[in-house]
C-alpha atoms as a PDB file:
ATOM      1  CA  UNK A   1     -38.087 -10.690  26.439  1.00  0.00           C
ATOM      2  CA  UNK A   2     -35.730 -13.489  27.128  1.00  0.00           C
ATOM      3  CA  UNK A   3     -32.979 -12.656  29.291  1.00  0.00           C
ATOM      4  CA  UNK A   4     -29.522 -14.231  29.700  1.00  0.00           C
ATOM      5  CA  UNK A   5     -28.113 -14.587  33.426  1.00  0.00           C
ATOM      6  CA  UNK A   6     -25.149 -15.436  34.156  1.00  0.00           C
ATOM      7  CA  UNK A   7     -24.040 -16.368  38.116  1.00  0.00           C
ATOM      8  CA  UNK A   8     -20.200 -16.489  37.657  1.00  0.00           C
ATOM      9  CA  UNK A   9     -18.335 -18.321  40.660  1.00  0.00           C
ATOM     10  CA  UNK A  10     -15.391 -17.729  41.825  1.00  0.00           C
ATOM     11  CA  UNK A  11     -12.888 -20.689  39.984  1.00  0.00           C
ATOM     12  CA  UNK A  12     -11.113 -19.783  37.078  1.00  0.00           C
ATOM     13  CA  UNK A  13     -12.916 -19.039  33.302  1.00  0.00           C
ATOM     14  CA  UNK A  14     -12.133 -19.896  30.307  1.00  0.00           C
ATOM     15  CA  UNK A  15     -11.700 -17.249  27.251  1.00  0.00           C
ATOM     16  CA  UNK A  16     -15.580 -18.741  26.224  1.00  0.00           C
ATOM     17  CA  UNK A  17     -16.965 -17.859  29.401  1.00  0.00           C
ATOM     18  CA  UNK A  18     -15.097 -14.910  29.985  1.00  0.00           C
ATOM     19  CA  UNK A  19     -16.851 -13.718  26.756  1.00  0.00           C
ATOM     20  CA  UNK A  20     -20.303 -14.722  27.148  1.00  0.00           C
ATOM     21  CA  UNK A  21     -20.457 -12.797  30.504  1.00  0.00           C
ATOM     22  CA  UNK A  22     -19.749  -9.722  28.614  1.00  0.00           C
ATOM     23  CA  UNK A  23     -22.706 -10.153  26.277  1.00  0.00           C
ATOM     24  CA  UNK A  24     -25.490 -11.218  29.364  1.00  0.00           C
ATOM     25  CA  UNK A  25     -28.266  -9.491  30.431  1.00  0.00           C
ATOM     26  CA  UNK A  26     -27.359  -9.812  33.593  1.00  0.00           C
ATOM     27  CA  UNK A  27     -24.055 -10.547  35.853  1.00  0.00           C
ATOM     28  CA  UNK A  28     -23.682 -12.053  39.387  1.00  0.00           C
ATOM     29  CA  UNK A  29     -20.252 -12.184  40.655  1.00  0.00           C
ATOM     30  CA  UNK A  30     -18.965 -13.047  44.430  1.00  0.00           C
ATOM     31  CA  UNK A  31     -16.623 -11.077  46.560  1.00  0.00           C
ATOM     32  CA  UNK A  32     -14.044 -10.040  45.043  1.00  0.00           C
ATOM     33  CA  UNK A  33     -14.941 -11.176  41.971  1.00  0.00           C
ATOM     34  CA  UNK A  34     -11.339 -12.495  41.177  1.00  0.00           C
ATOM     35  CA  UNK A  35     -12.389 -14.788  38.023  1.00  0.00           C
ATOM     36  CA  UNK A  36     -13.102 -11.461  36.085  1.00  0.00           C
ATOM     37  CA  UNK A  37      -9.132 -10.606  36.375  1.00  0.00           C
ATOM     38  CA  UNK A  38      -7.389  -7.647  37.027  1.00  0.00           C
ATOM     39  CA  UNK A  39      -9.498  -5.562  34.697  1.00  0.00           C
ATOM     40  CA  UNK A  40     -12.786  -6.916  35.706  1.00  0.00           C
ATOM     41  CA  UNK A  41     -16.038  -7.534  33.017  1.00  0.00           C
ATOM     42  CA  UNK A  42     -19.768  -7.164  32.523  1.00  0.00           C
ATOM     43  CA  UNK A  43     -20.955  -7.039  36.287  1.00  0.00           C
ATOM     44  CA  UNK A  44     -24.865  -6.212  37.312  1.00  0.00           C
ATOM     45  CA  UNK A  45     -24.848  -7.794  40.935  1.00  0.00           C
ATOM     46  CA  UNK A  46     -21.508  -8.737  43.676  1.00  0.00           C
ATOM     47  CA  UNK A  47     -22.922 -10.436  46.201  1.00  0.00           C
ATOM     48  CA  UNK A  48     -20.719 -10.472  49.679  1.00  0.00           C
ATOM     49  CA  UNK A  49     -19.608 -12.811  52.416  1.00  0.00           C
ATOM     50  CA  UNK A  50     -21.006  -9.911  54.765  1.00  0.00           C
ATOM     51  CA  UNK A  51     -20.047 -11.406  58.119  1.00  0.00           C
ATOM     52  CA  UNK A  52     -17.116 -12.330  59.715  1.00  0.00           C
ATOM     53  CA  UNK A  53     -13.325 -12.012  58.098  1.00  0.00           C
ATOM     54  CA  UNK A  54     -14.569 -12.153  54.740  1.00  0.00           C
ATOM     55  CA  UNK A  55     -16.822  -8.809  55.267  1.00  0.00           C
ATOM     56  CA  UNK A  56     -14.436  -7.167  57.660  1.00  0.00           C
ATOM     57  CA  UNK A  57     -11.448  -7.710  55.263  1.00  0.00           C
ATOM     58  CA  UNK A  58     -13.269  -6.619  52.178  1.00  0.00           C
ATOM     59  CA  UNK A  59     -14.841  -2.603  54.047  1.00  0.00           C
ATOM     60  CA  UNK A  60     -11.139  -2.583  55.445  1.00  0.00           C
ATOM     61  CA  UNK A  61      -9.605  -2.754  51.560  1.00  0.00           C
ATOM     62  CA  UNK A  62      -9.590   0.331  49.475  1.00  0.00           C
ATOM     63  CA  UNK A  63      -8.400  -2.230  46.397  1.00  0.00           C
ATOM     64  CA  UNK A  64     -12.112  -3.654  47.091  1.00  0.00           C
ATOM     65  CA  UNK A  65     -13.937  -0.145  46.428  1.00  0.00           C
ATOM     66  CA  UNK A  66     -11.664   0.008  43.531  1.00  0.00           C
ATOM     67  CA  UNK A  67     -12.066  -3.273  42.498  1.00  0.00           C
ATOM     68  CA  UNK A  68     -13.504  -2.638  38.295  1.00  0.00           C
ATOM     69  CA  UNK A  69     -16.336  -5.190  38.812  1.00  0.00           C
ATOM     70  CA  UNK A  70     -17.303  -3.563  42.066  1.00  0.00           C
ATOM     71  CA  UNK A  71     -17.551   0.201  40.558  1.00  0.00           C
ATOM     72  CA  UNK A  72     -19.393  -1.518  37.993  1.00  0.00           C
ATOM     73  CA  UNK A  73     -22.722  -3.320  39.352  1.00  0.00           C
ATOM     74  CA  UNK A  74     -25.532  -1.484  40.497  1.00  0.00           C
ATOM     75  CA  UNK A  75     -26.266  -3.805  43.904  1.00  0.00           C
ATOM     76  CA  UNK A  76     -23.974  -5.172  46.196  1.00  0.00           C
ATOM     77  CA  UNK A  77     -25.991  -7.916  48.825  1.00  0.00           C
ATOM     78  CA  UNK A  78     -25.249  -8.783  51.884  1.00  0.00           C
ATOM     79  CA  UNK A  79     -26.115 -12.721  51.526  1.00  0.00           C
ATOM     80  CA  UNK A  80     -25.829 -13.104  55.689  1.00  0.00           C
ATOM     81  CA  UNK A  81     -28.706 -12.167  57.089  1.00  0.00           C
ATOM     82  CA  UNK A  82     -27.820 -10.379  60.506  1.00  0.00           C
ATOM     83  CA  UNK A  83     -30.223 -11.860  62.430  1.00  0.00           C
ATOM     84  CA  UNK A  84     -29.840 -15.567  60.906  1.00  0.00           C
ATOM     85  CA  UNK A  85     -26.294 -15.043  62.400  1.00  0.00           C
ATOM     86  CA  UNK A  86     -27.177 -13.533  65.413  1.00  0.00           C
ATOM     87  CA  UNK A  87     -29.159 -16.698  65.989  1.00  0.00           C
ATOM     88  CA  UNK A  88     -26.412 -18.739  64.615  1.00  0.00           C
ATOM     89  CA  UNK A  89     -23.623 -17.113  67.442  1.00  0.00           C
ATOM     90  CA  UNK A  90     -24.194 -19.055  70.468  1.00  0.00           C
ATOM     91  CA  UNK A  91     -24.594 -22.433  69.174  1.00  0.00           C
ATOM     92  CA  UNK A  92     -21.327 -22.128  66.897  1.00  0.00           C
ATOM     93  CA  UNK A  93     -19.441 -21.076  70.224  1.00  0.00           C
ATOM     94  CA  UNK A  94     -20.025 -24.118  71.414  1.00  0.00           C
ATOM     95  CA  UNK A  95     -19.558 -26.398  68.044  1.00  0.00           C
ATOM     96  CA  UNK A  96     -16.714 -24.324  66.246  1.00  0.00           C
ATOM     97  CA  UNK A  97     -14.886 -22.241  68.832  1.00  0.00           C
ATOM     98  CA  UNK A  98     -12.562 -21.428  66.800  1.00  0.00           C
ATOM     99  CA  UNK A  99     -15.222 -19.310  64.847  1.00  0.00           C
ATOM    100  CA  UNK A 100     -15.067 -16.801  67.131  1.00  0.00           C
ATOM    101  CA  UNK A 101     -15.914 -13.942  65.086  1.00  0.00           C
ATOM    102  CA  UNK A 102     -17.864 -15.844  62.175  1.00  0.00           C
ATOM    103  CA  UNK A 103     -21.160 -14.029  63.260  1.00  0.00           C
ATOM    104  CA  UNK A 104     -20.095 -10.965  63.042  1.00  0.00           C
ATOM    105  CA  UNK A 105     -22.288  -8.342  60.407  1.00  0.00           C
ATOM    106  CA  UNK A 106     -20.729  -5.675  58.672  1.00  0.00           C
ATOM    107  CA  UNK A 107     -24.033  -5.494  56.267  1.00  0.00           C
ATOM    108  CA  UNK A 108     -24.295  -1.549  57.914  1.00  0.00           C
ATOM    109  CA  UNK A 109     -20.895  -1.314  56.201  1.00  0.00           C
ATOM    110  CA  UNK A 110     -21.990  -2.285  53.023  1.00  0.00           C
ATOM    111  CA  UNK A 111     -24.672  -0.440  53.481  1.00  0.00           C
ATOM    112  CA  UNK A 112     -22.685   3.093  54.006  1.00  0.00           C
ATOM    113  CA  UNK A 113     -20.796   2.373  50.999  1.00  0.00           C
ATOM    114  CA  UNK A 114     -23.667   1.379  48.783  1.00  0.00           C
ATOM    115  CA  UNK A 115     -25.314   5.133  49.782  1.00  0.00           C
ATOM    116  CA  UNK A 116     -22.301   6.699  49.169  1.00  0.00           C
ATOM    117  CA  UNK A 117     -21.642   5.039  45.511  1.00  0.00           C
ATOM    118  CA  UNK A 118     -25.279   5.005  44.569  1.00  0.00           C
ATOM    119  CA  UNK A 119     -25.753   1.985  44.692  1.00  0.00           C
ATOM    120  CA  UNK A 120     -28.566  -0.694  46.239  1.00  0.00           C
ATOM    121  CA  UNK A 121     -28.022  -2.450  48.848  1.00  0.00           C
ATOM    122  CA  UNK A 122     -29.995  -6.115  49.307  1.00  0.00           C
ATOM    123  CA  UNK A 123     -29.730  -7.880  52.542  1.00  0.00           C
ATOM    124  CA  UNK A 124     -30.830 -11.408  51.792  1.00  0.00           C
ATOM    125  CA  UNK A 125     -33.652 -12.460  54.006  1.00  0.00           C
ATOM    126  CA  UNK A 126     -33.553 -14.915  56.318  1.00  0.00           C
ATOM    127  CA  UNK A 127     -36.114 -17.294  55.098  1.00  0.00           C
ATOM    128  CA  UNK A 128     -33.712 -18.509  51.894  1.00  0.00           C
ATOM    129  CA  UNK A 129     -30.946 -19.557  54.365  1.00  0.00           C
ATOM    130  CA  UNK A 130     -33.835 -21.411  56.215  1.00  0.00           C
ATOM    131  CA  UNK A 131     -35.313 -23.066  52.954  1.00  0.00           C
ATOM    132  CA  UNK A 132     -32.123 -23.798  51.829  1.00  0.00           C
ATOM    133  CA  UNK A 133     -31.209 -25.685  55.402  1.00  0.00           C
ATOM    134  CA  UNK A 134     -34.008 -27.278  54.587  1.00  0.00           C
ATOM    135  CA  UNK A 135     -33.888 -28.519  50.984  1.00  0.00           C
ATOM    136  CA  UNK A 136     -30.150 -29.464  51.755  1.00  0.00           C
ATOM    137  CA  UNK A 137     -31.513 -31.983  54.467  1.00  0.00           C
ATOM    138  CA  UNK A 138     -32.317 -34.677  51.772  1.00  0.00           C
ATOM    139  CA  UNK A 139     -29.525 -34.821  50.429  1.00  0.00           C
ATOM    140  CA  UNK A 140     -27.817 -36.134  53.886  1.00  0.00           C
ATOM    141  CA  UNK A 141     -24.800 -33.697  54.569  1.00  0.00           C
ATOM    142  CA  UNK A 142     -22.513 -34.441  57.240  1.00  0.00           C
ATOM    143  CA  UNK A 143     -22.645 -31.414  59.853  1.00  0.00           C
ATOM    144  CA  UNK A 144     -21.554 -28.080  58.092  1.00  0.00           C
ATOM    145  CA  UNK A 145     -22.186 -24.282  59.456  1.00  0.00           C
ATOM    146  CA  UNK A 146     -23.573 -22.412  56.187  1.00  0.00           C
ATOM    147  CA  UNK A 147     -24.442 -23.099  52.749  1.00  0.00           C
ATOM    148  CA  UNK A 148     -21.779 -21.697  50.406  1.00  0.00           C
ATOM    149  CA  UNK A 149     -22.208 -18.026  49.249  1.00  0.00           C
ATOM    150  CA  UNK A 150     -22.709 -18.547  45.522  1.00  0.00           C
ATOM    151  CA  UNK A 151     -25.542 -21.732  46.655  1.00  0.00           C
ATOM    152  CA  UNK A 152     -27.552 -18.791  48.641  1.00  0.00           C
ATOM    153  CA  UNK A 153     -27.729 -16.678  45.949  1.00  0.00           C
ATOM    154  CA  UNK A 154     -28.443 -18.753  43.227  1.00  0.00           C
ATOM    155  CA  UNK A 155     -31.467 -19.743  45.495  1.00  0.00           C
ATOM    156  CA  UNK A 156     -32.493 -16.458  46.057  1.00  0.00           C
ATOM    157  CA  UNK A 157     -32.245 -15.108  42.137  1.00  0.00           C
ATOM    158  CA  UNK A 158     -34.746 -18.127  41.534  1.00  0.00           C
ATOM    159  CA  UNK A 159     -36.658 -17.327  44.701  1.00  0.00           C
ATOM    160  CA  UNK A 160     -37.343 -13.856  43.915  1.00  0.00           C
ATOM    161  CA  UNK A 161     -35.896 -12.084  40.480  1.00  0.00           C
ATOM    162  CA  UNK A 162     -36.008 -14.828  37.731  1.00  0.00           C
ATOM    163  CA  UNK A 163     -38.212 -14.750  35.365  1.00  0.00           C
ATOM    164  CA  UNK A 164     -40.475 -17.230  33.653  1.00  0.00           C
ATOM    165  CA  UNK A 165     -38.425 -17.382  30.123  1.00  0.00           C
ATOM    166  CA  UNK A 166     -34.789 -16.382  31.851  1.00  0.00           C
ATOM    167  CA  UNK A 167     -32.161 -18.523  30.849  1.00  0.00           C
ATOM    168  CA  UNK A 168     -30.046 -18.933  33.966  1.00  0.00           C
ATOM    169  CA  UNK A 169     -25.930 -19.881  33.173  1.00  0.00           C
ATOM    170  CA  UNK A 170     -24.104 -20.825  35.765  1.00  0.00           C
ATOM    171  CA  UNK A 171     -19.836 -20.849  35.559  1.00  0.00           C
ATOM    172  CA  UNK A 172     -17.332 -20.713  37.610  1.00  0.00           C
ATOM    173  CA  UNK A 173     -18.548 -22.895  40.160  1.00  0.00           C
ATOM    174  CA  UNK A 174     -16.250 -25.851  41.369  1.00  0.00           C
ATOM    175  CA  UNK A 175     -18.072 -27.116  44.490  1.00  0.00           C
ATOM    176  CA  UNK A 176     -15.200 -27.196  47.038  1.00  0.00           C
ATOM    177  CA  UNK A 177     -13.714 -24.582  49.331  1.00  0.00           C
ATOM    178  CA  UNK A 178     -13.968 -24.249  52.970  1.00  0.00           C
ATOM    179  CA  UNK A 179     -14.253 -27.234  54.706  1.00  0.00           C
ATOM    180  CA  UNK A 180     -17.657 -26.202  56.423  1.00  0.00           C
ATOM    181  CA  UNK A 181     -19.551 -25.988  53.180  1.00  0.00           C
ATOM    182  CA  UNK A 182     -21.918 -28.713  52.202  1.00  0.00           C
ATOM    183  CA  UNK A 183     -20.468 -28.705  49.080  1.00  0.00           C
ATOM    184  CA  UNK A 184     -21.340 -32.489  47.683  1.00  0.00           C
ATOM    185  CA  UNK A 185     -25.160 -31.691  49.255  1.00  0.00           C
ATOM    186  CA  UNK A 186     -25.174 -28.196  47.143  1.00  0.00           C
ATOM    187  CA  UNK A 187     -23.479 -29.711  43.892  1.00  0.00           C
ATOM    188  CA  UNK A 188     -26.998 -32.130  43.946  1.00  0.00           C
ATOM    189  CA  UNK A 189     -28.922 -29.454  44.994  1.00  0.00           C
ATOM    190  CA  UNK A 190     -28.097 -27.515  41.737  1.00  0.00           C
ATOM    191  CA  UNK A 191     -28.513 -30.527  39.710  1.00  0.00           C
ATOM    192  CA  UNK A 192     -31.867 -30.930  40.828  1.00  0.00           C
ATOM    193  CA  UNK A 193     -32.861 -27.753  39.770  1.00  0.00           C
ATOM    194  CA  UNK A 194     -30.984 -28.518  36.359  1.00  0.00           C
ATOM    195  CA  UNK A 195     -33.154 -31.272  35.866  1.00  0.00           C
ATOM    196  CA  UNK A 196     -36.049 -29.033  36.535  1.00  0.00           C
ATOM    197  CA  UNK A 197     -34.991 -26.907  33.742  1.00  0.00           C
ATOM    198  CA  UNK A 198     -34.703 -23.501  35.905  1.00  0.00           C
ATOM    199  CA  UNK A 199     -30.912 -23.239  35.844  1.00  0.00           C
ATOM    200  CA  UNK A 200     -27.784 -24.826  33.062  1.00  0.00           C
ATOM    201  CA  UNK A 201     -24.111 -25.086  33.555  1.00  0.00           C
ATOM    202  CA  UNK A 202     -21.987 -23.477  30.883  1.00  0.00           C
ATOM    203  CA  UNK A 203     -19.049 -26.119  29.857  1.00  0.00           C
ATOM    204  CA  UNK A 204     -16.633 -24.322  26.969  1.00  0.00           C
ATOM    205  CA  UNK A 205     -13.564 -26.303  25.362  1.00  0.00           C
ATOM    206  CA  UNK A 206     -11.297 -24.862  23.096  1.00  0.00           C
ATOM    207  CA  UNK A 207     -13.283 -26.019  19.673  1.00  0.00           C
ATOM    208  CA  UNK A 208     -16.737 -26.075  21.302  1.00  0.00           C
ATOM    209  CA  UNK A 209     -18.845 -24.138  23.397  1.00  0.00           C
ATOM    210  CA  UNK A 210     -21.639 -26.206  25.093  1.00  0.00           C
ATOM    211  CA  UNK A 211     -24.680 -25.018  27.303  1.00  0.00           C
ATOM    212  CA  UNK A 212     -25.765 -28.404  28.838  1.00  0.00           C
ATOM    213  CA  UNK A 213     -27.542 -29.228  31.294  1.00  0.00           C
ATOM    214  CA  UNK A 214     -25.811 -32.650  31.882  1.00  0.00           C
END
């Protein structure tokens, strides 16, 4: 059976895409999943900044717990893998100083609160922040620290839980943000797999609603 994923980034939705999250098989959001709105939507999967400020801020939040889309999905994943960071610490001490606390894991965190809410809890392995490193390489990047959150898991849904027929959306997504991203490098990363046919961005206007792959 042909399912309908949709990876929804943090920018803001339209009403069209907005709605055709609600009718997907299945639902990736990010964080705090703040393009859903106040009331949240259809959410399967939030996947988590798990280290540094971004972790620590979100355990520290009871408006997180409470957060609709977060009471809603089944998984939450920690995308950092601990010991990819632990690896990561003592170079970025010495490149990004300021970064002082970047490395830190709060995956047992997530962890705690996915046993206590019954839900999973995925740490990402290693080896997709490695492949990804890797892949990113041809597209020339100037120096950057990680891949973007939403890049590692669309890599990682392909890498291990698409499926052959899945039809893989992608919204929400407007390839800029912190300035240690590689965020030109991972906007022609995702167009190469476009062109492979394995993922689609969703475009909607206000008297058309396109899935192209353009």
């Amino acid at each position: 059976m042909t399912r309908r994923v949709m990876i929804v980034g943090n920018a803001d939705l339209s009403q069209g895409e907005q709605s055709l999250t609600e009718t997907a098989d299945v639902v990736i959001r990010f964080n705090d999943c703040r393009s859903a709105g106040p009331l949240g939507g259809r959410t399967d999967i939030v996947a988590v900044c798990n280290t540094g400020r971004p972790g620590k801020t979100m355990l520290g939040e009871p408006g997180w717990r409470a957060n609709p889309c977060v009471a809603a999905a089944s998984e939450i994943w920690s995308i950092r893998n601990p010991e990819k960071f632990a690896a990561l610490s003592a170079p970025l001490a010495i490149s990004h100083p300021e970064l002082d606390d970047f490395c830190y894991d709060y995956s047992p965190g997530f962890g705690a609160f996915c046993a206590d809410a019954g839900k999973t809890h995925y740490v990402l392995p290693a080896a997709t922040h490695d492949r990804l490193d890797a892949e990113l390489a041809a597209y020339s990047p100037p120096p950057y620290v990680t891949p973007s959150t939403g890049l590692v898991v669309i890599a990682e849904f392909l890498a291990s839980r698409a499926r052959a027929d899945d039809t893989i959306l992608l919204a929400g997504f407007g390839h800029h943000g912190w300035e240690w991203h590689p965020w030109e490098a991972e906007r022609r990363w995702i167009d190469a797999r476009i062109r492979e046919g394995r993922l689609t961005r969703y475009f909607d206007t206000s008297s058309l609603r396109i899935a192209s792959g353009a």
